[in-house]
C-alpha atoms as a PDB file:
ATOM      1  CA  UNK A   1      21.667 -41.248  41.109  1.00  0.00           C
ATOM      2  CA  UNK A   2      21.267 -38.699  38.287  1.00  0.00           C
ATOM      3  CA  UNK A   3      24.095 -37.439  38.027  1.00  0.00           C
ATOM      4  CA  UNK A   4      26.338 -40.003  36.731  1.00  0.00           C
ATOM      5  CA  UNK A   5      23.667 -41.019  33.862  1.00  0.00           C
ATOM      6  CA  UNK A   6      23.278 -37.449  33.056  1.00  0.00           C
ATOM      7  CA  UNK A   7      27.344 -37.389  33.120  1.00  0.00           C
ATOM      8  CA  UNK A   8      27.179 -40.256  30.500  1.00  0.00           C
ATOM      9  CA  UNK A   9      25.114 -38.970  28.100  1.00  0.00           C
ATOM     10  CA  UNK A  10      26.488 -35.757  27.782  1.00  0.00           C
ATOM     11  CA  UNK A  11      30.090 -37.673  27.349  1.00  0.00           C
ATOM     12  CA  UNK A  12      28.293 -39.855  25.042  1.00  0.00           C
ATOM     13  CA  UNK A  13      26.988 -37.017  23.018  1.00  0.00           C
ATOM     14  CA  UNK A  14      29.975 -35.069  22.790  1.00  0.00           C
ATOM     15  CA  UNK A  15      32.376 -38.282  21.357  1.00  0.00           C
ATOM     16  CA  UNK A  16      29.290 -38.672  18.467  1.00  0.00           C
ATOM     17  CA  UNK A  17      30.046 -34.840  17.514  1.00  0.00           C
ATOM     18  CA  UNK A  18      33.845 -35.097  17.560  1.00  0.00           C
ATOM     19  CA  UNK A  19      33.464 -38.501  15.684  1.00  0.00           C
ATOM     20  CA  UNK A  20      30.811 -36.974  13.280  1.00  0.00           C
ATOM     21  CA  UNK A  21      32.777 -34.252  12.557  1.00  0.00           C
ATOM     22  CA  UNK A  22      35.991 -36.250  12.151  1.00  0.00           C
ATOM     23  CA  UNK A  23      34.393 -37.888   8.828  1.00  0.00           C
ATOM     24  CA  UNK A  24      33.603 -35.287   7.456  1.00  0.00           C
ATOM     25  CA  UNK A  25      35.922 -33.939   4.117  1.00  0.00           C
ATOM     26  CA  UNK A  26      38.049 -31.245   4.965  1.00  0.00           C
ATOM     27  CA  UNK A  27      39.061 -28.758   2.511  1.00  0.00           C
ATOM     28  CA  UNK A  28      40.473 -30.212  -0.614  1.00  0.00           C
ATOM     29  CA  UNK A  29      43.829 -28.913  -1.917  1.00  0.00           C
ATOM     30  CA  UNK A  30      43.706 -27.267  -4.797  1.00  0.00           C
ATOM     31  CA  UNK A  31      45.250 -27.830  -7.873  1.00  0.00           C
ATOM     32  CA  UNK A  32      47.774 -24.687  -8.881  1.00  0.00           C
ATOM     33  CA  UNK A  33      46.426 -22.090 -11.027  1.00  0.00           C
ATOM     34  CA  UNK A  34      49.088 -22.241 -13.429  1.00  0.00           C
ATOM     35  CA  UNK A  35      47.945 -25.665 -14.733  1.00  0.00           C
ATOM     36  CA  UNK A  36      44.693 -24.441 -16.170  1.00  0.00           C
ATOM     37  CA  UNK A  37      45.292 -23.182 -19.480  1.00  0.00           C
ATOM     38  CA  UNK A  38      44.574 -18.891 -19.967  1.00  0.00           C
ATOM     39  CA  UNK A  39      40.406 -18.597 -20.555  1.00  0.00           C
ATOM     40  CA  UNK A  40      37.311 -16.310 -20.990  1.00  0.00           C
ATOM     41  CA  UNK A  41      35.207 -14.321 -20.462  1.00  0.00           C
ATOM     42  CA  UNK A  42      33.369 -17.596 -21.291  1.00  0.00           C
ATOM     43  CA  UNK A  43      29.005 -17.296 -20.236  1.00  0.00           C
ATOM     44  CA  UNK A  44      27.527 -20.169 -19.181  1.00  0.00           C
ATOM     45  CA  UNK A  45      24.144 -21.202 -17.477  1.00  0.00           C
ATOM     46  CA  UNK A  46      24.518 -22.740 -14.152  1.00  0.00           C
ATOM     47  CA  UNK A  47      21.569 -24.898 -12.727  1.00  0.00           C
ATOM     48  CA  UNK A  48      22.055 -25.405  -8.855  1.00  0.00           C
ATOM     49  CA  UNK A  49      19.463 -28.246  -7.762  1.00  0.00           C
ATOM     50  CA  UNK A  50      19.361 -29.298  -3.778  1.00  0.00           C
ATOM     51  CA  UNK A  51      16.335 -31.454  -2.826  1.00  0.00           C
ATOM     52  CA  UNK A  52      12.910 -29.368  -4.374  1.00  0.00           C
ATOM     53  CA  UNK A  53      15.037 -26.379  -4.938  1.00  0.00           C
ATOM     54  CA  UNK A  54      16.370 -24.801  -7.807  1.00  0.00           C
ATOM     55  CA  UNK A  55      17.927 -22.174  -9.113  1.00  0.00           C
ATOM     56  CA  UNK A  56      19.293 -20.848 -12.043  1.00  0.00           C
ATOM     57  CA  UNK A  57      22.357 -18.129 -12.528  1.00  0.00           C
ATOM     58  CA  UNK A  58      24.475 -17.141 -15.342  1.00  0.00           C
ATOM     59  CA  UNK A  59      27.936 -17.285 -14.607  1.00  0.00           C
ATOM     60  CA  UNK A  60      31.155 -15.821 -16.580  1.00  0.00           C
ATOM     61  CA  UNK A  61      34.271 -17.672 -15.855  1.00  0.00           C
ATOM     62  CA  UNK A  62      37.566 -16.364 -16.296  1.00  0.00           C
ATOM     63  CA  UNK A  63      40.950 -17.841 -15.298  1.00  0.00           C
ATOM     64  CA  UNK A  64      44.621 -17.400 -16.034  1.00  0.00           C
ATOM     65  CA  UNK A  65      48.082 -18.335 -13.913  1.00  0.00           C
ATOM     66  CA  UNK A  66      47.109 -16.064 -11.269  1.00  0.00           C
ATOM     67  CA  UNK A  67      43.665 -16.076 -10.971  1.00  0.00           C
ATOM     68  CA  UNK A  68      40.077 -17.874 -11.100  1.00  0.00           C
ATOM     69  CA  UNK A  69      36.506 -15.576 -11.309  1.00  0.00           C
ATOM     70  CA  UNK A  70      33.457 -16.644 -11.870  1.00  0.00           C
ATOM     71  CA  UNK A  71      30.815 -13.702 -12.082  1.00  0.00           C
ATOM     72  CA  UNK A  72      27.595 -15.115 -11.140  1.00  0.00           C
ATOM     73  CA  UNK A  73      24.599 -13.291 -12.950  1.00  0.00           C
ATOM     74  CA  UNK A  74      20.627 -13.536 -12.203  1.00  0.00           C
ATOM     75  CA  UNK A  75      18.778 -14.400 -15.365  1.00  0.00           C
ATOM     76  CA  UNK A  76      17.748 -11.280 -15.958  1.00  0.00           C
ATOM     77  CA  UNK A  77      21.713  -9.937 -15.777  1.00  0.00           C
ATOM     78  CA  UNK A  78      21.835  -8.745 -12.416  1.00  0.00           C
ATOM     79  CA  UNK A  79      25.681  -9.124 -11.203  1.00  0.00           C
ATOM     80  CA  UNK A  80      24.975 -11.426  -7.945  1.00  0.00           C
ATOM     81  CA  UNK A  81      28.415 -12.079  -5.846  1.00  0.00           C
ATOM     82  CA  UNK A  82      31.648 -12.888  -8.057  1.00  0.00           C
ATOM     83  CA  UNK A  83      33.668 -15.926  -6.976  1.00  0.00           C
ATOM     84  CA  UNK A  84      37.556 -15.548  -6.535  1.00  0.00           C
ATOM     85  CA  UNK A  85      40.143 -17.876  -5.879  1.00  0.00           C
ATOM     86  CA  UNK A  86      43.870 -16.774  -6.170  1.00  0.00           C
ATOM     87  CA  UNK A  87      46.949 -17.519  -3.878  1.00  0.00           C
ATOM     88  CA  UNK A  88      44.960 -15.923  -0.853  1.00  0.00           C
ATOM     89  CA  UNK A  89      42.467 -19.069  -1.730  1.00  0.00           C
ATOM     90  CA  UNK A  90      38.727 -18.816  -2.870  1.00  0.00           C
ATOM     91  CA  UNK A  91      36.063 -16.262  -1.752  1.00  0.00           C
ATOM     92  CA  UNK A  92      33.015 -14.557  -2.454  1.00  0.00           C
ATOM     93  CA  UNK A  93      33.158 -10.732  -3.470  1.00  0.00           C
ATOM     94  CA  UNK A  94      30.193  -8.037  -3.261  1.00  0.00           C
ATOM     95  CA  UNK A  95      26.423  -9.413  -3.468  1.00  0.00           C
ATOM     96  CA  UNK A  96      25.019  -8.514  -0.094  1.00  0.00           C
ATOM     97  CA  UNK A  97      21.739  -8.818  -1.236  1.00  0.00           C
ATOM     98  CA  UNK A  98      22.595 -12.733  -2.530  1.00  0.00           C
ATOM     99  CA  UNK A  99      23.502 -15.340   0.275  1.00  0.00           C
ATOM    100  CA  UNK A 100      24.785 -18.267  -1.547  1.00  0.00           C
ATOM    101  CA  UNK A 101      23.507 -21.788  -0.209  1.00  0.00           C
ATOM    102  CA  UNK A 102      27.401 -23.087  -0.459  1.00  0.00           C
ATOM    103  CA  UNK A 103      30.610 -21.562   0.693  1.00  0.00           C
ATOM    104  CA  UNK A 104      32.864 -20.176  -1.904  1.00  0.00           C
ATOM    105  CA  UNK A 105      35.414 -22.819  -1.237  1.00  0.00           C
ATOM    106  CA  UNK A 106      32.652 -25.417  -1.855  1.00  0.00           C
ATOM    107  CA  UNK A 107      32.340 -23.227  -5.464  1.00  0.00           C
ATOM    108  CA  UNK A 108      35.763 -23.031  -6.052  1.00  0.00           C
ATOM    109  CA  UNK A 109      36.713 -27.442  -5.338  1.00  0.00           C
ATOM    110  CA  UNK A 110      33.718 -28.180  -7.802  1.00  0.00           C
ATOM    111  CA  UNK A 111      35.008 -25.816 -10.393  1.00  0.00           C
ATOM    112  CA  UNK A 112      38.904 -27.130 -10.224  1.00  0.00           C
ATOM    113  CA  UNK A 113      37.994 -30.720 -10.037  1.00  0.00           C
ATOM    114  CA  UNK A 114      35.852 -30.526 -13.221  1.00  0.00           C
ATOM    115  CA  UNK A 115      37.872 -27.624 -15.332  1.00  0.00           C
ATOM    116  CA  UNK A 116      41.716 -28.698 -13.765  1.00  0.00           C
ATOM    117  CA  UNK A 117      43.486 -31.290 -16.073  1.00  0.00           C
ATOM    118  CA  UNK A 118      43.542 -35.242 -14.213  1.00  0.00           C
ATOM    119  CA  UNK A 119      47.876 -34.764 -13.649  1.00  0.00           C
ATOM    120  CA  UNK A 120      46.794 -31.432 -12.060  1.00  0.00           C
ATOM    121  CA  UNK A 121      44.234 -32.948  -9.456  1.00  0.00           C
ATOM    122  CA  UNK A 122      46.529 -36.386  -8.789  1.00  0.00           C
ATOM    123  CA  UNK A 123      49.578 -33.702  -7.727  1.00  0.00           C
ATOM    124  CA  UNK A 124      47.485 -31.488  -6.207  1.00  0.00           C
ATOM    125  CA  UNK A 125      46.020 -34.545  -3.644  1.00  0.00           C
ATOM    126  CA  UNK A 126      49.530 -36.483  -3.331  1.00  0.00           C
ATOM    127  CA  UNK A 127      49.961 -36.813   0.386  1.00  0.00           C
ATOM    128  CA  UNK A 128      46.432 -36.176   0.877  1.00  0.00           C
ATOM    129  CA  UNK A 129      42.727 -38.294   1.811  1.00  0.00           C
ATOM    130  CA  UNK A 130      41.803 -37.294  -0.933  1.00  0.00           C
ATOM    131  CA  UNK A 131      42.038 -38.805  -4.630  1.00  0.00           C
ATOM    132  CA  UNK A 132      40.876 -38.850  -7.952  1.00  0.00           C
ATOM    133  CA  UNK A 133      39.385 -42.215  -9.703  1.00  0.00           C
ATOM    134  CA  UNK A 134      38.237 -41.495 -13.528  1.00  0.00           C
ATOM    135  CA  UNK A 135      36.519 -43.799 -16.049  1.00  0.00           C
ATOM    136  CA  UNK A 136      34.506 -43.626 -19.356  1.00  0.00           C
ATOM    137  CA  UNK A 137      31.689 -41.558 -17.733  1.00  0.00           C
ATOM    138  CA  UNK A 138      33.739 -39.120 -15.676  1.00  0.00           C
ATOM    139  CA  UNK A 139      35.598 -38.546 -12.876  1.00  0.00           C
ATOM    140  CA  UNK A 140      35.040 -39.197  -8.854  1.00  0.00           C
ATOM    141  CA  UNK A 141      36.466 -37.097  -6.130  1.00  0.00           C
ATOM    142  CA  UNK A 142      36.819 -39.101  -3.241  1.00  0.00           C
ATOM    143  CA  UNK A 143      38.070 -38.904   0.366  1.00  0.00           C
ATOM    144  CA  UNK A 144      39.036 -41.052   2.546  1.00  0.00           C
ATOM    145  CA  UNK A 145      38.610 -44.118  -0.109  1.00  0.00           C
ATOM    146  CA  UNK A 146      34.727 -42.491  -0.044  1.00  0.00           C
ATOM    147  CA  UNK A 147      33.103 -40.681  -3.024  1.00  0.00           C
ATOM    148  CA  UNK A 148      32.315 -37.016  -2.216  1.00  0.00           C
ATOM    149  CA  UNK A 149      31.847 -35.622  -5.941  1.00  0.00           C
ATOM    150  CA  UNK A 150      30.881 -37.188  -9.372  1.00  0.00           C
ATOM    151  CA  UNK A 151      31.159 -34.895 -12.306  1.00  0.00           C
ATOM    152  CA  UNK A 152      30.167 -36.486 -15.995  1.00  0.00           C
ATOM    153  CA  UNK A 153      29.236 -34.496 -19.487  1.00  0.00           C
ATOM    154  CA  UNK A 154      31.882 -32.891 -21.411  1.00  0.00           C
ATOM    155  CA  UNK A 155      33.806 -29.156 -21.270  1.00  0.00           C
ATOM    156  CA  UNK A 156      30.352 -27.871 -23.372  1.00  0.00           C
ATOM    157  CA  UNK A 157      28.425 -29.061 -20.437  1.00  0.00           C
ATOM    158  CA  UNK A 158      29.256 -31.084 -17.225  1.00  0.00           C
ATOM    159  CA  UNK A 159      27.187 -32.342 -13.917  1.00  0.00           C
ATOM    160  CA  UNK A 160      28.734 -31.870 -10.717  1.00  0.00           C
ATOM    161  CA  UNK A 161      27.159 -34.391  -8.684  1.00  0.00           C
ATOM    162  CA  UNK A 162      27.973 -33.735  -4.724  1.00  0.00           C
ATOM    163  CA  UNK A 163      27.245 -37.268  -3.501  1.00  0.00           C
ATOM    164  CA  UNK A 164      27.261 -36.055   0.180  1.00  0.00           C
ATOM    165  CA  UNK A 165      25.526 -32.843   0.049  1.00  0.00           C
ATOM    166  CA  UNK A 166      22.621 -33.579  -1.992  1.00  0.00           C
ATOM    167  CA  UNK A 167      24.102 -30.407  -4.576  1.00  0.00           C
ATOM    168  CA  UNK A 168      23.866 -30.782  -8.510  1.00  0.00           C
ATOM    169  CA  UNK A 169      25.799 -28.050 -10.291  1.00  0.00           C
ATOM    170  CA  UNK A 170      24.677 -28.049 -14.054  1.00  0.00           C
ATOM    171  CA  UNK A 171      26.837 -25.835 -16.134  1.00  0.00           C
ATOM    172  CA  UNK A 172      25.747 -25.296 -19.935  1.00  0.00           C
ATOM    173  CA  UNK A 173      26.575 -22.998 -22.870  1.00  0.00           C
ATOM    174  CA  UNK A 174      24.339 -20.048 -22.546  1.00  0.00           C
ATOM    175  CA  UNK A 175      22.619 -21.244 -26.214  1.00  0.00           C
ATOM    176  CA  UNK A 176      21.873 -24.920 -24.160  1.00  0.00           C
ATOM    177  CA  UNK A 177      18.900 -25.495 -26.269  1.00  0.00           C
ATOM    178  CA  UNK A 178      18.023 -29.095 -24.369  1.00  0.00           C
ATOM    179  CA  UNK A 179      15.191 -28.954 -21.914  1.00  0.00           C
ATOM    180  CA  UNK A 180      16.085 -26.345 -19.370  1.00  0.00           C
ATOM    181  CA  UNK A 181      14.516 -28.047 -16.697  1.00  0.00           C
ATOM    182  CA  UNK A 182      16.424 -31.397 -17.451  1.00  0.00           C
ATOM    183  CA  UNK A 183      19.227 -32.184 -15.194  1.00  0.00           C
ATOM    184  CA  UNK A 184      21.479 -33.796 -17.641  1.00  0.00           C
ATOM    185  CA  UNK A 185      23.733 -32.730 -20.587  1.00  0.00           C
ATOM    186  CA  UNK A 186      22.794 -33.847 -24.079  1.00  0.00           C
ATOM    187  CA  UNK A 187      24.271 -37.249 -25.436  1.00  0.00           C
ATOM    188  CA  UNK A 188      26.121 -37.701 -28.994  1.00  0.00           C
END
């Protein structure tokens, strides 16, 4: 008598992983390197807030037609992990003694979607679930018609807003001289 209700539920359990999984984003595609315009070193402050946590990191970007690298820095200048992404696609290099709460390729979507030019992004998803949708305040990543990423602010200072993952990516000039512990950029 068991058997078959024990039979059931496990079936039932396994179709709500396979359909849970099944909505969520895969990997993006990227945009190609050669659309971003030659840049850096450039030092910025990054501000990574998820739920009560937060932490802060200086990161140097630098990115030409071959490559992107962001050097992520503690505070007090301690080189961290350094972000690649290149035709062999985007990982993390050295820091051992850093475990990053996202994946690089988490890292290295957020950064093309808010540095990578709007033509870039639309080519880059043709063909794809995924799409671009941009207004006065910013732009939205979404997939699947649903909104995965918001990023607003400005090239001085954006918010990367990760609508499903509870992530805000704050990246200032390293001279930011708003409130530090504000979430937002400045306004004109």
């Amino acid at each position: 008598m068991r058997r078959p209700f024990l039979r059931h539920a496990l079936l039932a359990a396994i179709l709500a992983l396979l359909f849970g999984c099944a909505g969520r984003p895969i990997d993006a595609p990227s945009p190609e390197l050669s659309a971003l315009p030659k840049a850096g070193p450039l030092t910025q402050r990054l501000t990574f807030t998820h739920q009560d946590q937060r932490h802060e990191l200086l990161g140097v970007l630098r990115h030409d037609e071959r490559s992107l690298r962001l050097v992520l820095l503690s505070p007090q200048g301690q080189r961290l992990l350094t972000l690649v992404r290149d035709a062999r696609g985007a990982r993390f290099l050295g820091g051992a003694e850093f475990e990053p709460p996202i994946s690089a390729e988490w890292l290295a979507n957020r950064l093309a979607w808010s540095l990578w030019p709007s033509s870039a992004l639309i080519q880059a998803f043709d063909g794809s679930d995924w799409s671009l949708v941009e207004d006065r305040q910013g732009r939205t990543i979404h997939y699947r018609n649903r909104p995965i990423v918001r990023i607003t602010g400005s090239a001085e200072c954006r918010i990367i807003d990760d609508i499903e993952g509870g992530y805000r990516l704050r990246i200032a000039p390293l001279d930011d001289d708003t409130d530090r512990t504000a979430d937002a950029c400045p306004t004109a």
